[in-house]
C-alpha atoms as a PDB file:
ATOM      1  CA  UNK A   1     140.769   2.872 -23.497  1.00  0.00           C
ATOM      2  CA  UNK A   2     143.229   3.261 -20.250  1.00  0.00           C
ATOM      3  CA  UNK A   3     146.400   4.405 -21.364  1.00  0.00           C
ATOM      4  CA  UNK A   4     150.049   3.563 -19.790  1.00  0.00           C
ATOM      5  CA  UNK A   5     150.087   7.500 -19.058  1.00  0.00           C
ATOM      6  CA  UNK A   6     146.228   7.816 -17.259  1.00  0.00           C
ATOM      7  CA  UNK A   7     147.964   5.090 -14.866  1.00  0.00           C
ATOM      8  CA  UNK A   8     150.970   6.510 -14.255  1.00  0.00           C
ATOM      9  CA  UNK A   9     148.772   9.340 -13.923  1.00  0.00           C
ATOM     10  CA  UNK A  10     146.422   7.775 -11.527  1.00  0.00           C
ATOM     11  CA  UNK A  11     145.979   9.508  -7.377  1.00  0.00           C
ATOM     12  CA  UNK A  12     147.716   7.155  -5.132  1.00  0.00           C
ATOM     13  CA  UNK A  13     147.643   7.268  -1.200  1.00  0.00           C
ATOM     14  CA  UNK A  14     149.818   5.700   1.288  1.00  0.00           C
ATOM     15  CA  UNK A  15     148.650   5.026   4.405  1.00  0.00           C
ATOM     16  CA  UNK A  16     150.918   3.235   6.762  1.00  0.00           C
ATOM     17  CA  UNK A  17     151.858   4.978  10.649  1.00  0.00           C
ATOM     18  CA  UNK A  18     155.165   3.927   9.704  1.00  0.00           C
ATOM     19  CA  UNK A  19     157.153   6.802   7.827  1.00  0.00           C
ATOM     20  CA  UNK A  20     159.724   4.017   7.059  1.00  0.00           C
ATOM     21  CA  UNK A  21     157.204   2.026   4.944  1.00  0.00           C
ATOM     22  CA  UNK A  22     155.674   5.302   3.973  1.00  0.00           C
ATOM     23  CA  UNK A  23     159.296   6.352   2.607  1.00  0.00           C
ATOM     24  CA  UNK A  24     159.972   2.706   0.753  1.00  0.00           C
ATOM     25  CA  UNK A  25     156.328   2.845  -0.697  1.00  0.00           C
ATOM     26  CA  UNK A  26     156.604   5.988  -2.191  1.00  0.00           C
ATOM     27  CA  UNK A  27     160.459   5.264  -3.496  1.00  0.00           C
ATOM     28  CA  UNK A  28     159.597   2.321  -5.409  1.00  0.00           C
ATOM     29  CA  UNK A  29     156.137   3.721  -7.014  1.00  0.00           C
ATOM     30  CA  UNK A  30     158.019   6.952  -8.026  1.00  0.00           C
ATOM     31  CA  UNK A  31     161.281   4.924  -9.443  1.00  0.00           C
ATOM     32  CA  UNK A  32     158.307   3.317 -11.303  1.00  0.00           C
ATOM     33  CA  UNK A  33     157.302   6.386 -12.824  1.00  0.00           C
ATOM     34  CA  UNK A  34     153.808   7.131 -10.629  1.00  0.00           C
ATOM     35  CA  UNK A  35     153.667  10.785 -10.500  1.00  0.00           C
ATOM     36  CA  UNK A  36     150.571  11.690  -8.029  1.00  0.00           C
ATOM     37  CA  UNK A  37     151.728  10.312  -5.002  1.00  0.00           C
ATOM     38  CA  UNK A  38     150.003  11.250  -1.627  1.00  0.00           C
ATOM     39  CA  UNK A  39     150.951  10.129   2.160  1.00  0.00           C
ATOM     40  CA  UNK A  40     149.400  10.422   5.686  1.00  0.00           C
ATOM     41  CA  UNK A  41     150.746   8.184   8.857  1.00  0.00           C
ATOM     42  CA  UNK A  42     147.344   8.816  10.741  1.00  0.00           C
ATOM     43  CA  UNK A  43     144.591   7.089   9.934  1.00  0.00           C
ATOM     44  CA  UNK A  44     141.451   8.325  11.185  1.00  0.00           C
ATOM     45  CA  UNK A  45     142.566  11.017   8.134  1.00  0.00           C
ATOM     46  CA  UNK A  46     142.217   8.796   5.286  1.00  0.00           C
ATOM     47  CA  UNK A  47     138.476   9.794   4.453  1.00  0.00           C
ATOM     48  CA  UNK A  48     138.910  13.095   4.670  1.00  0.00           C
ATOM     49  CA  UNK A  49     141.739  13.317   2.340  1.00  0.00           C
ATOM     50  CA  UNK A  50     139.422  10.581   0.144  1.00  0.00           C
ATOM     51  CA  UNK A  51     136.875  12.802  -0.035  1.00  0.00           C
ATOM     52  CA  UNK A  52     138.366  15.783  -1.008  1.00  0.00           C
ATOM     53  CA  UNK A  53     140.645  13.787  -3.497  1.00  0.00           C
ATOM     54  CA  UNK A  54     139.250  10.936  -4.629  1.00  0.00           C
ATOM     55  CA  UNK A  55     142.106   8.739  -5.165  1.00  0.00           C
ATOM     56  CA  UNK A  56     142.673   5.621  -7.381  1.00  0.00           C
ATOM     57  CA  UNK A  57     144.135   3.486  -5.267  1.00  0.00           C
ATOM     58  CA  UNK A  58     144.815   3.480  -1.184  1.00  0.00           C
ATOM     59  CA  UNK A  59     147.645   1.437  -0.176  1.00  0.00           C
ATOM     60  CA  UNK A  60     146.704   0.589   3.022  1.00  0.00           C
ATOM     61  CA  UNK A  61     147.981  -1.271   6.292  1.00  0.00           C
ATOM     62  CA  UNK A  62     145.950  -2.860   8.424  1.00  0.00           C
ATOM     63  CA  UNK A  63     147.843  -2.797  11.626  1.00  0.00           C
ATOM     64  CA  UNK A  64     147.997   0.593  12.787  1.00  0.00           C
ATOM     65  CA  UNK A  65     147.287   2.118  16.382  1.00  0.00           C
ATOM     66  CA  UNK A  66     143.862   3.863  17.234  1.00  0.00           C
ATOM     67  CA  UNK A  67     142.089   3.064  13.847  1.00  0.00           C
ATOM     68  CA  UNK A  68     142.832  -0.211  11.893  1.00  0.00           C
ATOM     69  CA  UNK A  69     143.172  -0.702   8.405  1.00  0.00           C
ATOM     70  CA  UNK A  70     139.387  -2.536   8.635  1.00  0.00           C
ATOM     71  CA  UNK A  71     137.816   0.402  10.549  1.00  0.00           C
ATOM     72  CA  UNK A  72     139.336   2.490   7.672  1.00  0.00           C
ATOM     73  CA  UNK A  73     137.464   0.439   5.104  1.00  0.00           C
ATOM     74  CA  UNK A  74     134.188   0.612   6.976  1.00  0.00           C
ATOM     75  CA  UNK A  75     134.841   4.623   6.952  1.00  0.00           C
ATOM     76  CA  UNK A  76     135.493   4.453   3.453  1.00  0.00           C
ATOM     77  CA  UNK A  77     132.314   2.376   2.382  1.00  0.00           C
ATOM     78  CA  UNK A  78     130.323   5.471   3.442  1.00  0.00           C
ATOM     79  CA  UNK A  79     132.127   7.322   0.550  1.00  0.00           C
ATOM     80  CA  UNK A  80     132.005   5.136  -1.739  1.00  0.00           C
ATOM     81  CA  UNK A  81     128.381   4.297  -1.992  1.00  0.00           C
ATOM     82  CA  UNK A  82     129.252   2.538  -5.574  1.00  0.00           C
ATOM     83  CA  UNK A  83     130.548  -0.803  -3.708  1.00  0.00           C
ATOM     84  CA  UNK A  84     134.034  -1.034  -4.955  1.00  0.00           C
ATOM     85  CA  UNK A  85     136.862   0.475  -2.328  1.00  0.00           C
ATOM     86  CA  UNK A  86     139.941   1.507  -4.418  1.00  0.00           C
ATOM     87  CA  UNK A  87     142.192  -0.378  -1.446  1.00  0.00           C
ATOM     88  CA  UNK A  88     145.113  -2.156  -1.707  1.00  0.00           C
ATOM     89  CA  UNK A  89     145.790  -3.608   1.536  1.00  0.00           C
ATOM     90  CA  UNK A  90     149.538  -4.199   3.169  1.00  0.00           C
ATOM     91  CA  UNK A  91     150.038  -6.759   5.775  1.00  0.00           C
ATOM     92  CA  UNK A  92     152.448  -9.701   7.071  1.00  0.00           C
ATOM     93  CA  UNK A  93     149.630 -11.983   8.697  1.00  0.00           C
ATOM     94  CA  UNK A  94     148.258 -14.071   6.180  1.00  0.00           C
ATOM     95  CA  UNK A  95     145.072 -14.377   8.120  1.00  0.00           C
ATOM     96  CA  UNK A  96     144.481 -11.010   8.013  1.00  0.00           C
ATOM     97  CA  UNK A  97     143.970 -11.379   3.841  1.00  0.00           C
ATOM     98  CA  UNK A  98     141.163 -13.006   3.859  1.00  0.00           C
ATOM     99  CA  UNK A  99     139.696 -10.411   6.520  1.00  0.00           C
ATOM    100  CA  UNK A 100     140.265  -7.650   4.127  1.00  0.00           C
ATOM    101  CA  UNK A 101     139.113  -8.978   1.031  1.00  0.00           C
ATOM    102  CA  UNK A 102     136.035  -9.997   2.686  1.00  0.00           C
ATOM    103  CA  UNK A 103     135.788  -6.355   3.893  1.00  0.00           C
ATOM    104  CA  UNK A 104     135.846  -4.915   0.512  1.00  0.00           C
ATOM    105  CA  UNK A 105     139.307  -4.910  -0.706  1.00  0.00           C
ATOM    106  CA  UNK A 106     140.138  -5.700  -3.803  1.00  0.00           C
ATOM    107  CA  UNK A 107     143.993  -6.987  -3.496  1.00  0.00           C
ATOM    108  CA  UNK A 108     146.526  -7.291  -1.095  1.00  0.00           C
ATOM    109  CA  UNK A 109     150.711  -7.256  -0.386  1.00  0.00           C
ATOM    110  CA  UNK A 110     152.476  -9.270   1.938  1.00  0.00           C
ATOM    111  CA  UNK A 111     154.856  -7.813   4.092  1.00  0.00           C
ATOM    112  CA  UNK A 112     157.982  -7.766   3.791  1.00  0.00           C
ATOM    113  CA  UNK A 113     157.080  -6.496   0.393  1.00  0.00           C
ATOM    114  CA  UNK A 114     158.595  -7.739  -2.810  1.00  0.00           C
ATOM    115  CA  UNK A 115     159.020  -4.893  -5.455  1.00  0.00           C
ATOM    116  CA  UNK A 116     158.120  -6.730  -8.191  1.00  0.00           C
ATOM    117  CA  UNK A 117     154.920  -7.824  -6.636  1.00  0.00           C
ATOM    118  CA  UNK A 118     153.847  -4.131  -5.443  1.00  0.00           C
ATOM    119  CA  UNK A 119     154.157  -2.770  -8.896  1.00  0.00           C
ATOM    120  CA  UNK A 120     152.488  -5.484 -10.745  1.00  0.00           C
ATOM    121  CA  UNK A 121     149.495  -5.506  -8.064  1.00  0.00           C
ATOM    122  CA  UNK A 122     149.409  -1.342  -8.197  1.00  0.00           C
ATOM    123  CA  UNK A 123     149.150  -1.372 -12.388  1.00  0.00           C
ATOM    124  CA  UNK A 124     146.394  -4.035 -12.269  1.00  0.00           C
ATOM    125  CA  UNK A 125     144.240  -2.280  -9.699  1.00  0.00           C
ATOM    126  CA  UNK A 126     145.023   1.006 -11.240  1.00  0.00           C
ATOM    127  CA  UNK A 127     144.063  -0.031 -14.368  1.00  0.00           C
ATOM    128  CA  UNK A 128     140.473  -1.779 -13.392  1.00  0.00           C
ATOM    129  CA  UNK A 129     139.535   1.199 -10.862  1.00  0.00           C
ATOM    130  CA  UNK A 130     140.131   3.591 -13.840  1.00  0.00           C
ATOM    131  CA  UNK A 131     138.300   1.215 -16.778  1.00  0.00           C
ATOM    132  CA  UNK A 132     135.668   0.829 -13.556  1.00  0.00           C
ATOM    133  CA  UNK A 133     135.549   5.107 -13.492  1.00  0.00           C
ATOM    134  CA  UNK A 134     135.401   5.135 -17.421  1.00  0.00           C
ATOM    135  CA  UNK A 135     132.486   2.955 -17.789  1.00  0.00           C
ATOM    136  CA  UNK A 136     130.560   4.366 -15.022  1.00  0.00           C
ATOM    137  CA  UNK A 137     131.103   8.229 -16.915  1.00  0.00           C
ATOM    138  CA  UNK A 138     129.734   6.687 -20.562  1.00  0.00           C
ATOM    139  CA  UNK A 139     126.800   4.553 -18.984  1.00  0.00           C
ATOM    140  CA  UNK A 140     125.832   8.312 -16.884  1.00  0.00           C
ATOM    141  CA  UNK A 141     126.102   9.738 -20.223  1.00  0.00           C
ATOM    142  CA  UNK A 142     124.357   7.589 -22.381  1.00  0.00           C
ATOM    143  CA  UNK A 143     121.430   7.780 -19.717  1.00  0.00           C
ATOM    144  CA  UNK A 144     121.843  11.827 -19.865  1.00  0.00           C
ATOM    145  CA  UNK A 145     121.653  11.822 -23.556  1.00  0.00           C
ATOM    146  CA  UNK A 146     118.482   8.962 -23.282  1.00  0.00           C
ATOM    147  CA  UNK A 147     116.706  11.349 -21.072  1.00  0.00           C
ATOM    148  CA  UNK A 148     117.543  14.450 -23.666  1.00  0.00           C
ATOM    149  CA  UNK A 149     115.930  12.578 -26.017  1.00  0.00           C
ATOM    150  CA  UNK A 150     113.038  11.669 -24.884  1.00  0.00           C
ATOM    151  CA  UNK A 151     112.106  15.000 -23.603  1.00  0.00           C
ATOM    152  CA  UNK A 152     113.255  16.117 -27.207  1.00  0.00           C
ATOM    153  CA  UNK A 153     110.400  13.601 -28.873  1.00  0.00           C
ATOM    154  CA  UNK A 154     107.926  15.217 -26.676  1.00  0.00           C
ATOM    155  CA  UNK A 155     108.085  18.349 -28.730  1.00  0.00           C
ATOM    156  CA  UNK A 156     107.470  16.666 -32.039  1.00  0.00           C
ATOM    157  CA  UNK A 157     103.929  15.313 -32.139  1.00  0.00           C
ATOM    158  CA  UNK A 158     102.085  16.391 -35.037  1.00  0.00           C
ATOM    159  CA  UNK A 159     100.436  19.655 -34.864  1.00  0.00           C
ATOM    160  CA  UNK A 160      96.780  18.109 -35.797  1.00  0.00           C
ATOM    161  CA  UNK A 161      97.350  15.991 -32.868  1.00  0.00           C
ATOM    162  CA  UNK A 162      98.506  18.465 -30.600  1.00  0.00           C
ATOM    163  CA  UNK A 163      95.785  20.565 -31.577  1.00  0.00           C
ATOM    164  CA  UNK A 164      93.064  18.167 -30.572  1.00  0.00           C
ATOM    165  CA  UNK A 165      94.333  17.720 -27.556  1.00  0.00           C
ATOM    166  CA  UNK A 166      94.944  21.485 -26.305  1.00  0.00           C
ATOM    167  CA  UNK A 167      90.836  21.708 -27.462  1.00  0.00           C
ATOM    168  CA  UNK A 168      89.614  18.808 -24.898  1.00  0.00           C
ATOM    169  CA  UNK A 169      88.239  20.049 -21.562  1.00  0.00           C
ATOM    170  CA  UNK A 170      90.390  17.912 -19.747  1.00  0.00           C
ATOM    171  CA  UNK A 171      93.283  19.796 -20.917  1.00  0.00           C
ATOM    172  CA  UNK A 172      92.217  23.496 -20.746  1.00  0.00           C
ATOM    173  CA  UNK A 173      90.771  22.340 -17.102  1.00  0.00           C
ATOM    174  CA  UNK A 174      94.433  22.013 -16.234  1.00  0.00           C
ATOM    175  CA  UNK A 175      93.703  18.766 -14.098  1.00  0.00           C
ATOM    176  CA  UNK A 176      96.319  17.451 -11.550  1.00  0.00           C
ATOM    177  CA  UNK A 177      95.775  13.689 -13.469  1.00  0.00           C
ATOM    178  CA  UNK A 178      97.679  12.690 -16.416  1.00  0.00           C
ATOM    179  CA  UNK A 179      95.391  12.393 -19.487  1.00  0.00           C
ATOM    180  CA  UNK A 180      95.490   9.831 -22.364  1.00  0.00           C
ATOM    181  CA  UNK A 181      93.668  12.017 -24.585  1.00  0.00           C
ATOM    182  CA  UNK A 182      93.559   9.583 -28.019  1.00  0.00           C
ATOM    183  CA  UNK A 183      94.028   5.801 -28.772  1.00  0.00           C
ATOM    184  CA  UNK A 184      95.181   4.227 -32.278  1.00  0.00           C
ATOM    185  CA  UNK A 185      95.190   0.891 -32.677  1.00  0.00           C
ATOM    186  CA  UNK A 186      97.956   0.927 -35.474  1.00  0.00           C
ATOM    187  CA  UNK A 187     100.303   3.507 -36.480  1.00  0.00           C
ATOM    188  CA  UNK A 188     103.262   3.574 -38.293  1.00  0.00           C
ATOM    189  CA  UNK A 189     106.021   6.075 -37.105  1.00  0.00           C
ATOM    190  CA  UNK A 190     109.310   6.813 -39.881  1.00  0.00           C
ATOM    191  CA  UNK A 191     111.832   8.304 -37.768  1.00  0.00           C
ATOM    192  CA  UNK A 192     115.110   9.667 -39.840  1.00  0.00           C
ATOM    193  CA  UNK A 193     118.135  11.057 -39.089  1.00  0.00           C
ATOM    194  CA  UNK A 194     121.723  11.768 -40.373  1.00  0.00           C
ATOM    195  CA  UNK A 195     124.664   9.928 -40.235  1.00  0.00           C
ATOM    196  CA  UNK A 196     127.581  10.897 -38.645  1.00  0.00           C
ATOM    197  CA  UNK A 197     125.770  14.330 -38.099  1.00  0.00           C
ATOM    198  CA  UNK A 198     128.494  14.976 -34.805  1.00  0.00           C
ATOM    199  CA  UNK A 199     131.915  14.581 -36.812  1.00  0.00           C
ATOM    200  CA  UNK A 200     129.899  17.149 -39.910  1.00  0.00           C
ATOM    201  CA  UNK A 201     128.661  19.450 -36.989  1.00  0.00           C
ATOM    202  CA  UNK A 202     132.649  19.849 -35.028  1.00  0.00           C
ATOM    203  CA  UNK A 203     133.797  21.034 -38.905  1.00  0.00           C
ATOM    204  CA  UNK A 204     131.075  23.677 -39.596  1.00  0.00           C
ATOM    205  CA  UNK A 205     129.900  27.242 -37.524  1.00  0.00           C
ATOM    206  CA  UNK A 206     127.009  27.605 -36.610  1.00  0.00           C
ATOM    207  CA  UNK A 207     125.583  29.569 -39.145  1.00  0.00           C
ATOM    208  CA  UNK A 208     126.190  26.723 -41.752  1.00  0.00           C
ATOM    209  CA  UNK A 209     124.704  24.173 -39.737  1.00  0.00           C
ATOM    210  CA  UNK A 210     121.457  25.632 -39.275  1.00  0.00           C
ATOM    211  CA  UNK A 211     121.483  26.667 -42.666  1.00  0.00           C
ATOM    212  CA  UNK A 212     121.598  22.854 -43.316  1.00  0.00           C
ATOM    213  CA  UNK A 213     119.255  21.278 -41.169  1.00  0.00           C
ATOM    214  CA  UNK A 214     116.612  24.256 -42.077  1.00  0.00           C
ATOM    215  CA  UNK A 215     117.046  23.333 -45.670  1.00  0.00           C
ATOM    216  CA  UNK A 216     116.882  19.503 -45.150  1.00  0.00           C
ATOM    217  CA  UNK A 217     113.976  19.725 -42.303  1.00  0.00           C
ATOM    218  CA  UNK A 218     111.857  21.905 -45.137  1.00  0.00           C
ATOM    219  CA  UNK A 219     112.486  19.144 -47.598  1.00  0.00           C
ATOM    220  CA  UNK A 220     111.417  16.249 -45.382  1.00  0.00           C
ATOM    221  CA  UNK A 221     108.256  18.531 -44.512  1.00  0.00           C
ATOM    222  CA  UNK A 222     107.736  18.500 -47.747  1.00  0.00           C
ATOM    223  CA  UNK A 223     107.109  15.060 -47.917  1.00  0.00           C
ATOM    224  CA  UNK A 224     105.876  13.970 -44.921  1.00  0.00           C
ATOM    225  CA  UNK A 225     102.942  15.943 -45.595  1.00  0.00           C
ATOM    226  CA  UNK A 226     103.654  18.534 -42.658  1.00  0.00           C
ATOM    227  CA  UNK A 227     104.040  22.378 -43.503  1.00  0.00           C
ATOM    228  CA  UNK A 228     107.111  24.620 -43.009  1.00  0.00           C
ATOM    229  CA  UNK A 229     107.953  24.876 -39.438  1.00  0.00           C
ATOM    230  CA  UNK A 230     110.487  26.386 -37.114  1.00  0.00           C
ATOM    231  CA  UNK A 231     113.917  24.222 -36.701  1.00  0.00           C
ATOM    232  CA  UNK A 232     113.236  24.547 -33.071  1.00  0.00           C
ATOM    233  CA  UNK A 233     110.742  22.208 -33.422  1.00  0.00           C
ATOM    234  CA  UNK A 234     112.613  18.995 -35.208  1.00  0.00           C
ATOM    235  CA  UNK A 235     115.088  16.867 -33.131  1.00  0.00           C
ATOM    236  CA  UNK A 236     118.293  18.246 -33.594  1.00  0.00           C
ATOM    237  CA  UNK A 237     119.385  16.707 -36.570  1.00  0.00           C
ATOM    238  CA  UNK A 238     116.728  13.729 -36.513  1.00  0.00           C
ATOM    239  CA  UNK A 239     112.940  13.863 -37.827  1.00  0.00           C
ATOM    240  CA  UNK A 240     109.850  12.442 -37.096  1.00  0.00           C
ATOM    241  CA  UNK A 241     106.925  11.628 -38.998  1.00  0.00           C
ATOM    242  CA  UNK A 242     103.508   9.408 -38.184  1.00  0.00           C
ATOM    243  CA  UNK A 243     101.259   8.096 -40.344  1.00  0.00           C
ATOM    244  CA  UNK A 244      98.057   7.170 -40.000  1.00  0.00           C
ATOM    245  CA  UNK A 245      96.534   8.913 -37.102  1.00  0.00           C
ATOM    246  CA  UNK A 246      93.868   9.990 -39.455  1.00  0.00           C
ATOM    247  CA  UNK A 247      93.158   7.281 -41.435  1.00  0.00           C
ATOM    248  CA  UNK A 248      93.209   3.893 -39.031  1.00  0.00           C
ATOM    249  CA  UNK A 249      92.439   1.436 -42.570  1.00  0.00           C
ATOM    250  CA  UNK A 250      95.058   2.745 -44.661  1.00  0.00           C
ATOM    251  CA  UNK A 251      98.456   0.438 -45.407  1.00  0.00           C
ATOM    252  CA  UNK A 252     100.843   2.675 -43.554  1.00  0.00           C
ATOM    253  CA  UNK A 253     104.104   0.459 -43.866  1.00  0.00           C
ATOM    254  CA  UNK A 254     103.475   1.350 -47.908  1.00  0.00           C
ATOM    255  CA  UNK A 255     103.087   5.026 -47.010  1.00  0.00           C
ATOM    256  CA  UNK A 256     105.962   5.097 -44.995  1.00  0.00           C
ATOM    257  CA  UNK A 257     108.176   3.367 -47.185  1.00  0.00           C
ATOM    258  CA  UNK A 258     107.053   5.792 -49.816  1.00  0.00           C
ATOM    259  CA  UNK A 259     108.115   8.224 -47.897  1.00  0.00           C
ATOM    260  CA  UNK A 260     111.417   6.746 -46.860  1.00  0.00           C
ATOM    261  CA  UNK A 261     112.259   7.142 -50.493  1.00  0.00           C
ATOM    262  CA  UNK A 262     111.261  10.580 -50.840  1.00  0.00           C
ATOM    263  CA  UNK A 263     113.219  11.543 -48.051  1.00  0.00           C
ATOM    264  CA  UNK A 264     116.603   9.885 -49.441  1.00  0.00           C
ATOM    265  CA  UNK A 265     115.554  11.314 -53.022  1.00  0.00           C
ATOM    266  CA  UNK A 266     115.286  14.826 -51.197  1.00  0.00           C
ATOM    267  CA  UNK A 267     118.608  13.868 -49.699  1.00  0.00           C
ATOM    268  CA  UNK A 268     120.048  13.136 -52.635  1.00  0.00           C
ATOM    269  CA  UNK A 269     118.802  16.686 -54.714  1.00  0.00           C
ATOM    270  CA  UNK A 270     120.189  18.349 -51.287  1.00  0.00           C
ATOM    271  CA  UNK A 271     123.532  16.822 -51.903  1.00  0.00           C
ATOM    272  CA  UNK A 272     123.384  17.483 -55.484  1.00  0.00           C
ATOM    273  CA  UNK A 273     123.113  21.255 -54.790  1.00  0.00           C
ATOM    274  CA  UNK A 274     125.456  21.322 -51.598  1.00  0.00           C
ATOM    275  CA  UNK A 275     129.355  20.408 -51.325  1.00  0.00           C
ATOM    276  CA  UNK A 276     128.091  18.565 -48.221  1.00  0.00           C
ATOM    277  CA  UNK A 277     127.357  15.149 -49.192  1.00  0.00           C
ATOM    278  CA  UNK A 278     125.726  13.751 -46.588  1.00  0.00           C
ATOM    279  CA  UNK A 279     123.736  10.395 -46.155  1.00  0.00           C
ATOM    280  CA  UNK A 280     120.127   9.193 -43.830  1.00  0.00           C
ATOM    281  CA  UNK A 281     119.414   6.370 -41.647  1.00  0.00           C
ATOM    282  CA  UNK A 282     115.672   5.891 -41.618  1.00  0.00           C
ATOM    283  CA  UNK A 283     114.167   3.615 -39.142  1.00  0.00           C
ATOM    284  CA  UNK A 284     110.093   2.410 -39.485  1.00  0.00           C
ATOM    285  CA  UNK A 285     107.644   1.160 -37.020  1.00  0.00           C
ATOM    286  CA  UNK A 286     104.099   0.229 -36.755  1.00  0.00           C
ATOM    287  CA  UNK A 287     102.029  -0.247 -33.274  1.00  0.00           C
ATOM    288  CA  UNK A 288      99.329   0.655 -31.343  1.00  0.00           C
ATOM    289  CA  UNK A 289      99.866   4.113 -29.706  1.00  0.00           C
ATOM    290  CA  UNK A 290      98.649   6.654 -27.542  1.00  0.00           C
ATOM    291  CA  UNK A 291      98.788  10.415 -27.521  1.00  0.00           C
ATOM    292  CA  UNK A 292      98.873  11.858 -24.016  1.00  0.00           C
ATOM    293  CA  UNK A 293      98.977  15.213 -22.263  1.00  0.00           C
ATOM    294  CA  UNK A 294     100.130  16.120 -19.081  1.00  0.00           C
ATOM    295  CA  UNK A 295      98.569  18.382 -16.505  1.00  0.00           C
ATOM    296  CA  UNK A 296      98.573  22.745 -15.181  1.00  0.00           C
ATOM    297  CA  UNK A 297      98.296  23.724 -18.487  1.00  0.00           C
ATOM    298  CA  UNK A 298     101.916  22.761 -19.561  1.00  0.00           C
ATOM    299  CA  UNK A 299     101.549  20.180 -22.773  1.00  0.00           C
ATOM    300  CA  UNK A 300     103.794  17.128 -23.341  1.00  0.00           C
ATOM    301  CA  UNK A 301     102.963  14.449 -25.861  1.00  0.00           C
ATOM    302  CA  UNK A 302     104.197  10.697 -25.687  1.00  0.00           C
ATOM    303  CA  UNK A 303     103.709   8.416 -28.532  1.00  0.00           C
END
């Protein structure tokens, strides 16, 4: 959420070739308690000082000599390749506010200016360019941490699978096509992982925590039918398990629901043993997969 302070907080630039209006601007956005507070009475400046600043908001006139507040927003719409101009435009012809909106401002204030008005229309913006900012850092993360993961599940593909593949020709011949090296018409994948494991990891070093996961990922091996391996090789604190790539007749969803009880039973004896009492979310799937292996010798599996 957008605080009161982030908006006080947020970069402001007037930009007016007026020092006069520059001067009442700044007065009445200060008395307001805006702290970061920039000024330039040239215009043909504005981008630069965008660019290297990246302000909030850009209260802008429109009627200036040399470059106009419009040419100004055409500048800007080269920096801000996202669509949405952080202006604010000033200006005492009311013909001239439908001009700026349709060049990509998003508000304006009539001149003479009515305090009141300004602060009102300098909180709002302030407060969607920021929520705007916010969203677009969580929806880059959340993409980040999508992409983590999937080159995470790449590692995790059971060792008889990844076996069989690094034995095909196809593969040691280090082709420059991708291969699809098996088919299954039906598999069922159980896919388990802790709850809240972020808020247990910020409260324990690291030699605790991989103490943990070591001891839970050997007790889920255990049960999945997969022997001891390296931590390196599990997801972080999620784990993976298919069924049925050997056996195409068998009933997997009973297998893996078997399973999803051995793994909160072995959750449970964990707890019982640790002062950590920790719980699983387990997740189950069956469809028709493929197990796949990418070229020059470097192997990647997709199911």
């Amino acid at each position: 959420m957008i605080s009161p302070i982030d908006i006080l907080n947020g970069k402001i630039l007037i930009v007016d070739d007026r020092a006069v209006n520059v001067a009442l601007l700044e007065q009445v956005l200060r008395g307001a308690g805006y702290v970061s507070i920039a000024s330039t009475t040239d215009s043909s400046k504005v981008c630069e000082l965008h660019l290297l600043n990246r302000y909030d908001l850009i209260l802008l006139d429109l009627q200036m000599p040399g470059m106009d507040g419009f040419q100004v927003m055409e500048n800007l719409k080269e920096l801000e390749t996202g669509g949405y101009l952080p202006v604010l435009v000033v200006t005492a012809l009311p013909a001239h506010k439908l001009r700026a909106l349709r060049a990509g401002a998003r508000d304006f204030v009539s001149k003479p200016i009515d305090v009141a008005e300004v602060l009102i229309r300098v909180h709002n913006m302030l407060e969607v360019r920021l929520l705007h900012l916010e969203t677009k850092r969580l929806y880059d993360r959340v993409v980040s941490e999508q992409q983590v993961s999937e080159r995470l599940l790449l590692n995790v593909l059971p060792p008889s699978i990844a076996e069989r593949l690094k034995a095909r020709p196809e593969v040691q011949a280090a082709g420059a096509r991708p291969l699809v090296a098996e088919s299954y018409a039906e598999v069922t994948m159980l896919f388990s992982d802790l709850v809240e494991f972020t808020r247990f990891s910020e409260g324990a070093d690291v030699e605790v925590l991989t103490g943990v996961l070591d001891d839970i990922s050997t007790r889920f091996d255990t049960f999945a039918g997969a022997p001891r391996r390296r931590r390196s090789e599990t997801v972080g604190d999620a784990y993976l398990a298919a069924l049925g790539l050997s056996d195409p007749v068998a009933l997997h969803t009973i297998q893996a629901a078997h399973k999803a009880l051995d793994l909160i039973e072995a959750m449970d004896r964990f707890n019982g043993h640790s002062r950590y009492k920790l719980k699983v979310r387990i997740g189950i799937d069956t469809r028709a997969v493929k197990a796949g292996a990418v070229v020059k010798r470097e192997l990647h599996h997709d199911l």
